[in-house]
N, C-alpha and C. Protein backbone atom coordinates (compact mmCIF):
# COMPACT_ATOMS: atom_id res chain seq x y z
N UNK A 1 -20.70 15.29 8.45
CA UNK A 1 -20.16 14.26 7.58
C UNK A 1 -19.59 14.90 6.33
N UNK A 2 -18.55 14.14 5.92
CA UNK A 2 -18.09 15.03 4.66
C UNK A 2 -18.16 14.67 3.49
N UNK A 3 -18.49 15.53 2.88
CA UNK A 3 -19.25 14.92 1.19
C UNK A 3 -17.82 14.49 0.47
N UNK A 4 -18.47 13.42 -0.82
CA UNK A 4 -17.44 12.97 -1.33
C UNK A 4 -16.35 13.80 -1.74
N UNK A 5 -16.19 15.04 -2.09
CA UNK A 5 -15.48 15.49 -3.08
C UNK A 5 -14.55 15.59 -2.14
N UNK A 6 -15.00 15.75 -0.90
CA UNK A 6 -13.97 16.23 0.06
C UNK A 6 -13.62 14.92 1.07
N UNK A 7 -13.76 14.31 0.86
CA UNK A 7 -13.25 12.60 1.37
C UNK A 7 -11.25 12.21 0.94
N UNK A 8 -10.90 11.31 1.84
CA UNK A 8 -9.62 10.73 0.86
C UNK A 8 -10.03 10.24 -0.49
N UNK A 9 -8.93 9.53 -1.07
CA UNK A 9 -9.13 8.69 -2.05
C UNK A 9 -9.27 7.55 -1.04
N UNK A 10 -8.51 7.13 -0.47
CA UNK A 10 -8.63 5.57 -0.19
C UNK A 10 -9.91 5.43 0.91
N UNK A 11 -10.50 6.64 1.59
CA UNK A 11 -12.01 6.01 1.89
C UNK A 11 -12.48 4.95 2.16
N UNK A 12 -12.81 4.01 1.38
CA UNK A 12 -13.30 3.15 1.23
C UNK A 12 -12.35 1.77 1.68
N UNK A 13 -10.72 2.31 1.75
CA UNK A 13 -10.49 1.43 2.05
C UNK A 13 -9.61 1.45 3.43
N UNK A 14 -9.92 2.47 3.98
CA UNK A 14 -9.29 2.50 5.17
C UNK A 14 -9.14 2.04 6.59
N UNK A 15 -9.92 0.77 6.72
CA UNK A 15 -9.83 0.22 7.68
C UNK A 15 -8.50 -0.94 7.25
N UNK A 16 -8.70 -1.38 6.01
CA UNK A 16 -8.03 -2.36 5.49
C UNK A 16 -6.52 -1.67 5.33
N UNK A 17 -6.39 -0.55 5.06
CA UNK A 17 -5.07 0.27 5.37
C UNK A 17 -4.27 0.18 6.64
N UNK A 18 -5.03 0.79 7.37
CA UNK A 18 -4.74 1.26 8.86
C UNK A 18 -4.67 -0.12 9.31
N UNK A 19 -4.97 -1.53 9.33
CA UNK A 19 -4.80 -3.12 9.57
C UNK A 19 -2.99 -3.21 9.13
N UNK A 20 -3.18 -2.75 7.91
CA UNK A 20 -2.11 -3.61 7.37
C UNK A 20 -0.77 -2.45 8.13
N UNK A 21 -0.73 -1.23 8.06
CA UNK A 21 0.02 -0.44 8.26
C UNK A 21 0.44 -0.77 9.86
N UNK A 22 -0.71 -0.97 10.35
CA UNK A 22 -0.40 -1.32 12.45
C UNK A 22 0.23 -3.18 12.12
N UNK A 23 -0.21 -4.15 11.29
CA UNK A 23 0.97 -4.92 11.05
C UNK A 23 2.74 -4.48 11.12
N UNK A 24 2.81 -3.94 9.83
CA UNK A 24 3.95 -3.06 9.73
C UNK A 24 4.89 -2.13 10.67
N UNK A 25 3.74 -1.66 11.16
CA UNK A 25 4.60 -1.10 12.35
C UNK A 25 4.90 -2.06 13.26
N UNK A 26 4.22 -3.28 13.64
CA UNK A 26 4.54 -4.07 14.59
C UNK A 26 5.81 -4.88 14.11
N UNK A 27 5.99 -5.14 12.57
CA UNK A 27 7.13 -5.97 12.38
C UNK A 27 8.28 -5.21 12.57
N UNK A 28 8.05 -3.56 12.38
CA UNK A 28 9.31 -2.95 12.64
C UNK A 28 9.41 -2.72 14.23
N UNK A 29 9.17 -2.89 14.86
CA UNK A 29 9.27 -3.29 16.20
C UNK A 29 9.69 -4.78 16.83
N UNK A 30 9.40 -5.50 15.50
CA UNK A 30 9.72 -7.10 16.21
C UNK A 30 11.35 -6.95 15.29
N UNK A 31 11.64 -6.39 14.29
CA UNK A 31 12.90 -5.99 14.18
C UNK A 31 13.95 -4.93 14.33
N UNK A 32 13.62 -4.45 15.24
CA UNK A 32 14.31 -3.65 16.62
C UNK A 32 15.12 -4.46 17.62
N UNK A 33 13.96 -5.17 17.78
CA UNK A 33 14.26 -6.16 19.21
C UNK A 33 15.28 -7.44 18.45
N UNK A 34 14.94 -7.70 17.61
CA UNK A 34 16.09 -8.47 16.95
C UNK A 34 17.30 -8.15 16.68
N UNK A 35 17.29 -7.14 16.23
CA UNK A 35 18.92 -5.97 16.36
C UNK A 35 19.29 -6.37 17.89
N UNK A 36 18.27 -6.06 18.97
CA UNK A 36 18.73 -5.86 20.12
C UNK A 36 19.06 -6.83 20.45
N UNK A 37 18.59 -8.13 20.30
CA UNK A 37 18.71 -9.09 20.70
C UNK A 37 19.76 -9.81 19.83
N UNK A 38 21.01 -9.08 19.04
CA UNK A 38 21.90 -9.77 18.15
C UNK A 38 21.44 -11.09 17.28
N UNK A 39 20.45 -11.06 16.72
CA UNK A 39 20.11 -12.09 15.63
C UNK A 39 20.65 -11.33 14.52
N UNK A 40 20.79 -12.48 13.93
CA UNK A 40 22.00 -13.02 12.73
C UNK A 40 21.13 -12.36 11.22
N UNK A 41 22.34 -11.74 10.76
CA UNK A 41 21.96 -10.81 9.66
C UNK A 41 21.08 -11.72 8.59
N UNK A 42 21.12 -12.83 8.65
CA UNK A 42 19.91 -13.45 7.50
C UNK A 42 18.71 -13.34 8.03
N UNK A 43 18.51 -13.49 9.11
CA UNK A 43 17.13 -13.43 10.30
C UNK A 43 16.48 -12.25 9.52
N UNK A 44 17.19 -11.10 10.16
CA UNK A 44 17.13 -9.51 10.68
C UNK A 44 16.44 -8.74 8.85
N UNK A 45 17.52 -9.38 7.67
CA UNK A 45 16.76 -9.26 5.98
C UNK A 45 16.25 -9.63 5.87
N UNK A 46 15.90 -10.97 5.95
CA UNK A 46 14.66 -11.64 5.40
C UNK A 46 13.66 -11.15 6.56
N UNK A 47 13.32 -10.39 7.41
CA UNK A 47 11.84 -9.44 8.35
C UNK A 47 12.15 -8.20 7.39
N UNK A 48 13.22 -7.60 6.62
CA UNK A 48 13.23 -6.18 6.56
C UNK A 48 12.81 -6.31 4.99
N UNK A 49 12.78 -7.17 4.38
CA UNK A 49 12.03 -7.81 3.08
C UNK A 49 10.67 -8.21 3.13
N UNK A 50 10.14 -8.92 4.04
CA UNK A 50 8.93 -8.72 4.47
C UNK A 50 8.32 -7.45 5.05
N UNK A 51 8.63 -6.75 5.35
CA UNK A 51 8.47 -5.24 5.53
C UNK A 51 8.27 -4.48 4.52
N UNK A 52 9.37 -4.19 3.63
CA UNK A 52 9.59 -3.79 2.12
C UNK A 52 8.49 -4.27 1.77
N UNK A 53 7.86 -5.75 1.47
CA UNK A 53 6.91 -5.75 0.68
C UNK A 53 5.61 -5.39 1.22
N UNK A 54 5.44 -5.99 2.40
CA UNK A 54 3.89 -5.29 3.02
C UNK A 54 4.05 -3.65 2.97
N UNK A 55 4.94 -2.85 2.79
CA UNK A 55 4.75 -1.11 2.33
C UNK A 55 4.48 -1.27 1.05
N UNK A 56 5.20 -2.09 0.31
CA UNK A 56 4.87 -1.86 -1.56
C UNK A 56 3.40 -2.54 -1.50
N UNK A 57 2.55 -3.13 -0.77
CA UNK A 57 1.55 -3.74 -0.89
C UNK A 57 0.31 -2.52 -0.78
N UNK A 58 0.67 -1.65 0.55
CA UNK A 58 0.41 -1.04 0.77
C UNK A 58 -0.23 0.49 -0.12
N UNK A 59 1.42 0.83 -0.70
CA UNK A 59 1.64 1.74 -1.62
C UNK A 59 0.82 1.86 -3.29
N UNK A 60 0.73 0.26 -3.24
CA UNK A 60 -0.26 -0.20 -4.45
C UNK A 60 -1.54 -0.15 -4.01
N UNK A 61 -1.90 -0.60 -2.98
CA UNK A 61 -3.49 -0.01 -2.56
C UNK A 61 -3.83 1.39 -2.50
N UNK A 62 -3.05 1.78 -2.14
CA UNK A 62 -3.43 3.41 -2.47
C UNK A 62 -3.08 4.24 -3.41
N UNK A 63 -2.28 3.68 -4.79
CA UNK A 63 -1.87 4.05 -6.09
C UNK A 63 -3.43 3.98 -6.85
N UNK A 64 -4.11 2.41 -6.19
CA UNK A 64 -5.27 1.73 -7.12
C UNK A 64 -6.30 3.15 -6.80
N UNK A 65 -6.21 3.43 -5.42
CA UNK A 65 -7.70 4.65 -4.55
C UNK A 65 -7.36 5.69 -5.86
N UNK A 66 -6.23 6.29 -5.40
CA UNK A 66 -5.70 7.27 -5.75
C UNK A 66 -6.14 7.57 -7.90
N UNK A 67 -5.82 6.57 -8.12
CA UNK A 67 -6.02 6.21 -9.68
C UNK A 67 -7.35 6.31 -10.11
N UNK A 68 -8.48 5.38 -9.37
CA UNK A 68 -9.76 5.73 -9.24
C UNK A 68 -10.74 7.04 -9.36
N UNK A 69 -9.74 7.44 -8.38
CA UNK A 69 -10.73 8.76 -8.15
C UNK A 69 -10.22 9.52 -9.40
N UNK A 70 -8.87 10.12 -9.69
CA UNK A 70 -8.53 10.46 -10.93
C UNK A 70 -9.44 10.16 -12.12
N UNK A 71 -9.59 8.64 -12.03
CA UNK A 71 -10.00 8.49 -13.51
C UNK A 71 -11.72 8.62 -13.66
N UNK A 72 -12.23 9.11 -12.20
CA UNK A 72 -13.81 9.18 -12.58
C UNK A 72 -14.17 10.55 -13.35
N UNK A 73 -13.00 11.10 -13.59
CA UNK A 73 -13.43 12.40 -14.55
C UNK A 73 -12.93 11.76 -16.07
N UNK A 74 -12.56 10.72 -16.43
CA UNK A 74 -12.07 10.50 -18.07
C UNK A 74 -13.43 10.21 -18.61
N UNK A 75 -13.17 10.19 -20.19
CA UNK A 75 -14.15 10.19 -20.62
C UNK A 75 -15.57 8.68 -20.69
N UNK A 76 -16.78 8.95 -20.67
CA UNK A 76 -17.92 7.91 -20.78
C UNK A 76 -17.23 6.64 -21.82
N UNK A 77 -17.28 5.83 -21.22
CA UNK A 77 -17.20 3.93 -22.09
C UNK A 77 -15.92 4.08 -21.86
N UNK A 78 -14.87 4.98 -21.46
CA UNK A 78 -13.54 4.47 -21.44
C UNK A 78 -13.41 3.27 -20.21
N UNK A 79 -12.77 2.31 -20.07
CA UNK A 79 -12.70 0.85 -19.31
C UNK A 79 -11.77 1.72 -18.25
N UNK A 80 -11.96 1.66 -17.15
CA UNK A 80 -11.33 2.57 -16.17
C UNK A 80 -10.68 1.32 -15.55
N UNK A 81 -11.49 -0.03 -15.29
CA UNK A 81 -10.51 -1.35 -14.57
C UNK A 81 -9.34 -1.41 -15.32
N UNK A 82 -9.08 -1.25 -16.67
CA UNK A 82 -7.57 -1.73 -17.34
C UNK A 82 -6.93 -0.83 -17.27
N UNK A 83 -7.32 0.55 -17.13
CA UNK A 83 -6.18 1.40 -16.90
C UNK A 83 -5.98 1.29 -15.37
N UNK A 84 -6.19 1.23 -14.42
CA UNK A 84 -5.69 1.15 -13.30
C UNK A 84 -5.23 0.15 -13.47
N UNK A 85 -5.67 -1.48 -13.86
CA UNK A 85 -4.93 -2.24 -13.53
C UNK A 85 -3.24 -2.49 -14.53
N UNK A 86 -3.92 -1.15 -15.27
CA UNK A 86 -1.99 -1.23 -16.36
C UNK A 86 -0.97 -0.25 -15.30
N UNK A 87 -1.67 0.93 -14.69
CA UNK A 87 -1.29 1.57 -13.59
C UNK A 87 -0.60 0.60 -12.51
N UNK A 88 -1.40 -0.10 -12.17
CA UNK A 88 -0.45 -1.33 -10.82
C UNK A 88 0.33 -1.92 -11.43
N UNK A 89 0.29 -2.43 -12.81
CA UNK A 89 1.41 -3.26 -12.65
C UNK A 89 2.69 -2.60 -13.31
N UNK A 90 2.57 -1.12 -14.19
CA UNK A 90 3.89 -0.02 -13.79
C UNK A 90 4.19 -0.44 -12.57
N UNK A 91 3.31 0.25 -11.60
CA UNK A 91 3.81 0.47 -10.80
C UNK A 91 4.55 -0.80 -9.64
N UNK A 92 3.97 -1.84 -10.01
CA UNK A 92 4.78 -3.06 -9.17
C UNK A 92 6.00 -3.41 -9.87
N UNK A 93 6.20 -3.07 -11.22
CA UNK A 93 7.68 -3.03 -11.74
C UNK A 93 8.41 -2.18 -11.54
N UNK A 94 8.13 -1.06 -10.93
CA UNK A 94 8.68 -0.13 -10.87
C UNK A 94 9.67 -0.39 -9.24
N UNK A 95 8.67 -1.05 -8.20
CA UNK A 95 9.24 -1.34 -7.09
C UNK A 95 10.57 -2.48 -6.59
């Protein structure tokens, strides 16, 4: 078993990853077949926008792991929830 130091960051949340990501891959597969199947360019954006956002959903769950683990070395009484959560929402403006 592997000790923490040597773990991912997202750990803890990787079942809930690997869910959402095998979603994702399935929508880019259900818009394949829509190409193939000549559906109409509003169809075909509005799945590739839903896509776009379940990756940025994604990308923010593992900004939050990623941020976490970083910040368990800052210093004692610093509020570690508001800086990650000032971290996500950079980062959801940023997307």
């Amino acid at each position: 078993m592997q000790n923490v130091a040597e773990m991912p960051d997202y750990a803890g949340s990787k079942d809930d990853l690997t869910k959402r990501l095998r979603r994702i891959e399935g929508q880019v597969r259900g818009v394949a077949g829509m190409v193939e199947a000549d559906r109409g360019c509003r169809e075909v954006l509005q799945q590739l926008a839903a896509i776009r956002s379940a990756v940025n959903q994604v990308s923010l769950l593992l900004a939050r792991s990623y941020a976490c683990q970083c910040l368990a070395g800052t210093q004692p009484g610093e509020d570690h929830e508001a800086l990650v959560d000032d971290l996500l929402s950079v980062l959801g403006k940023a997307t």
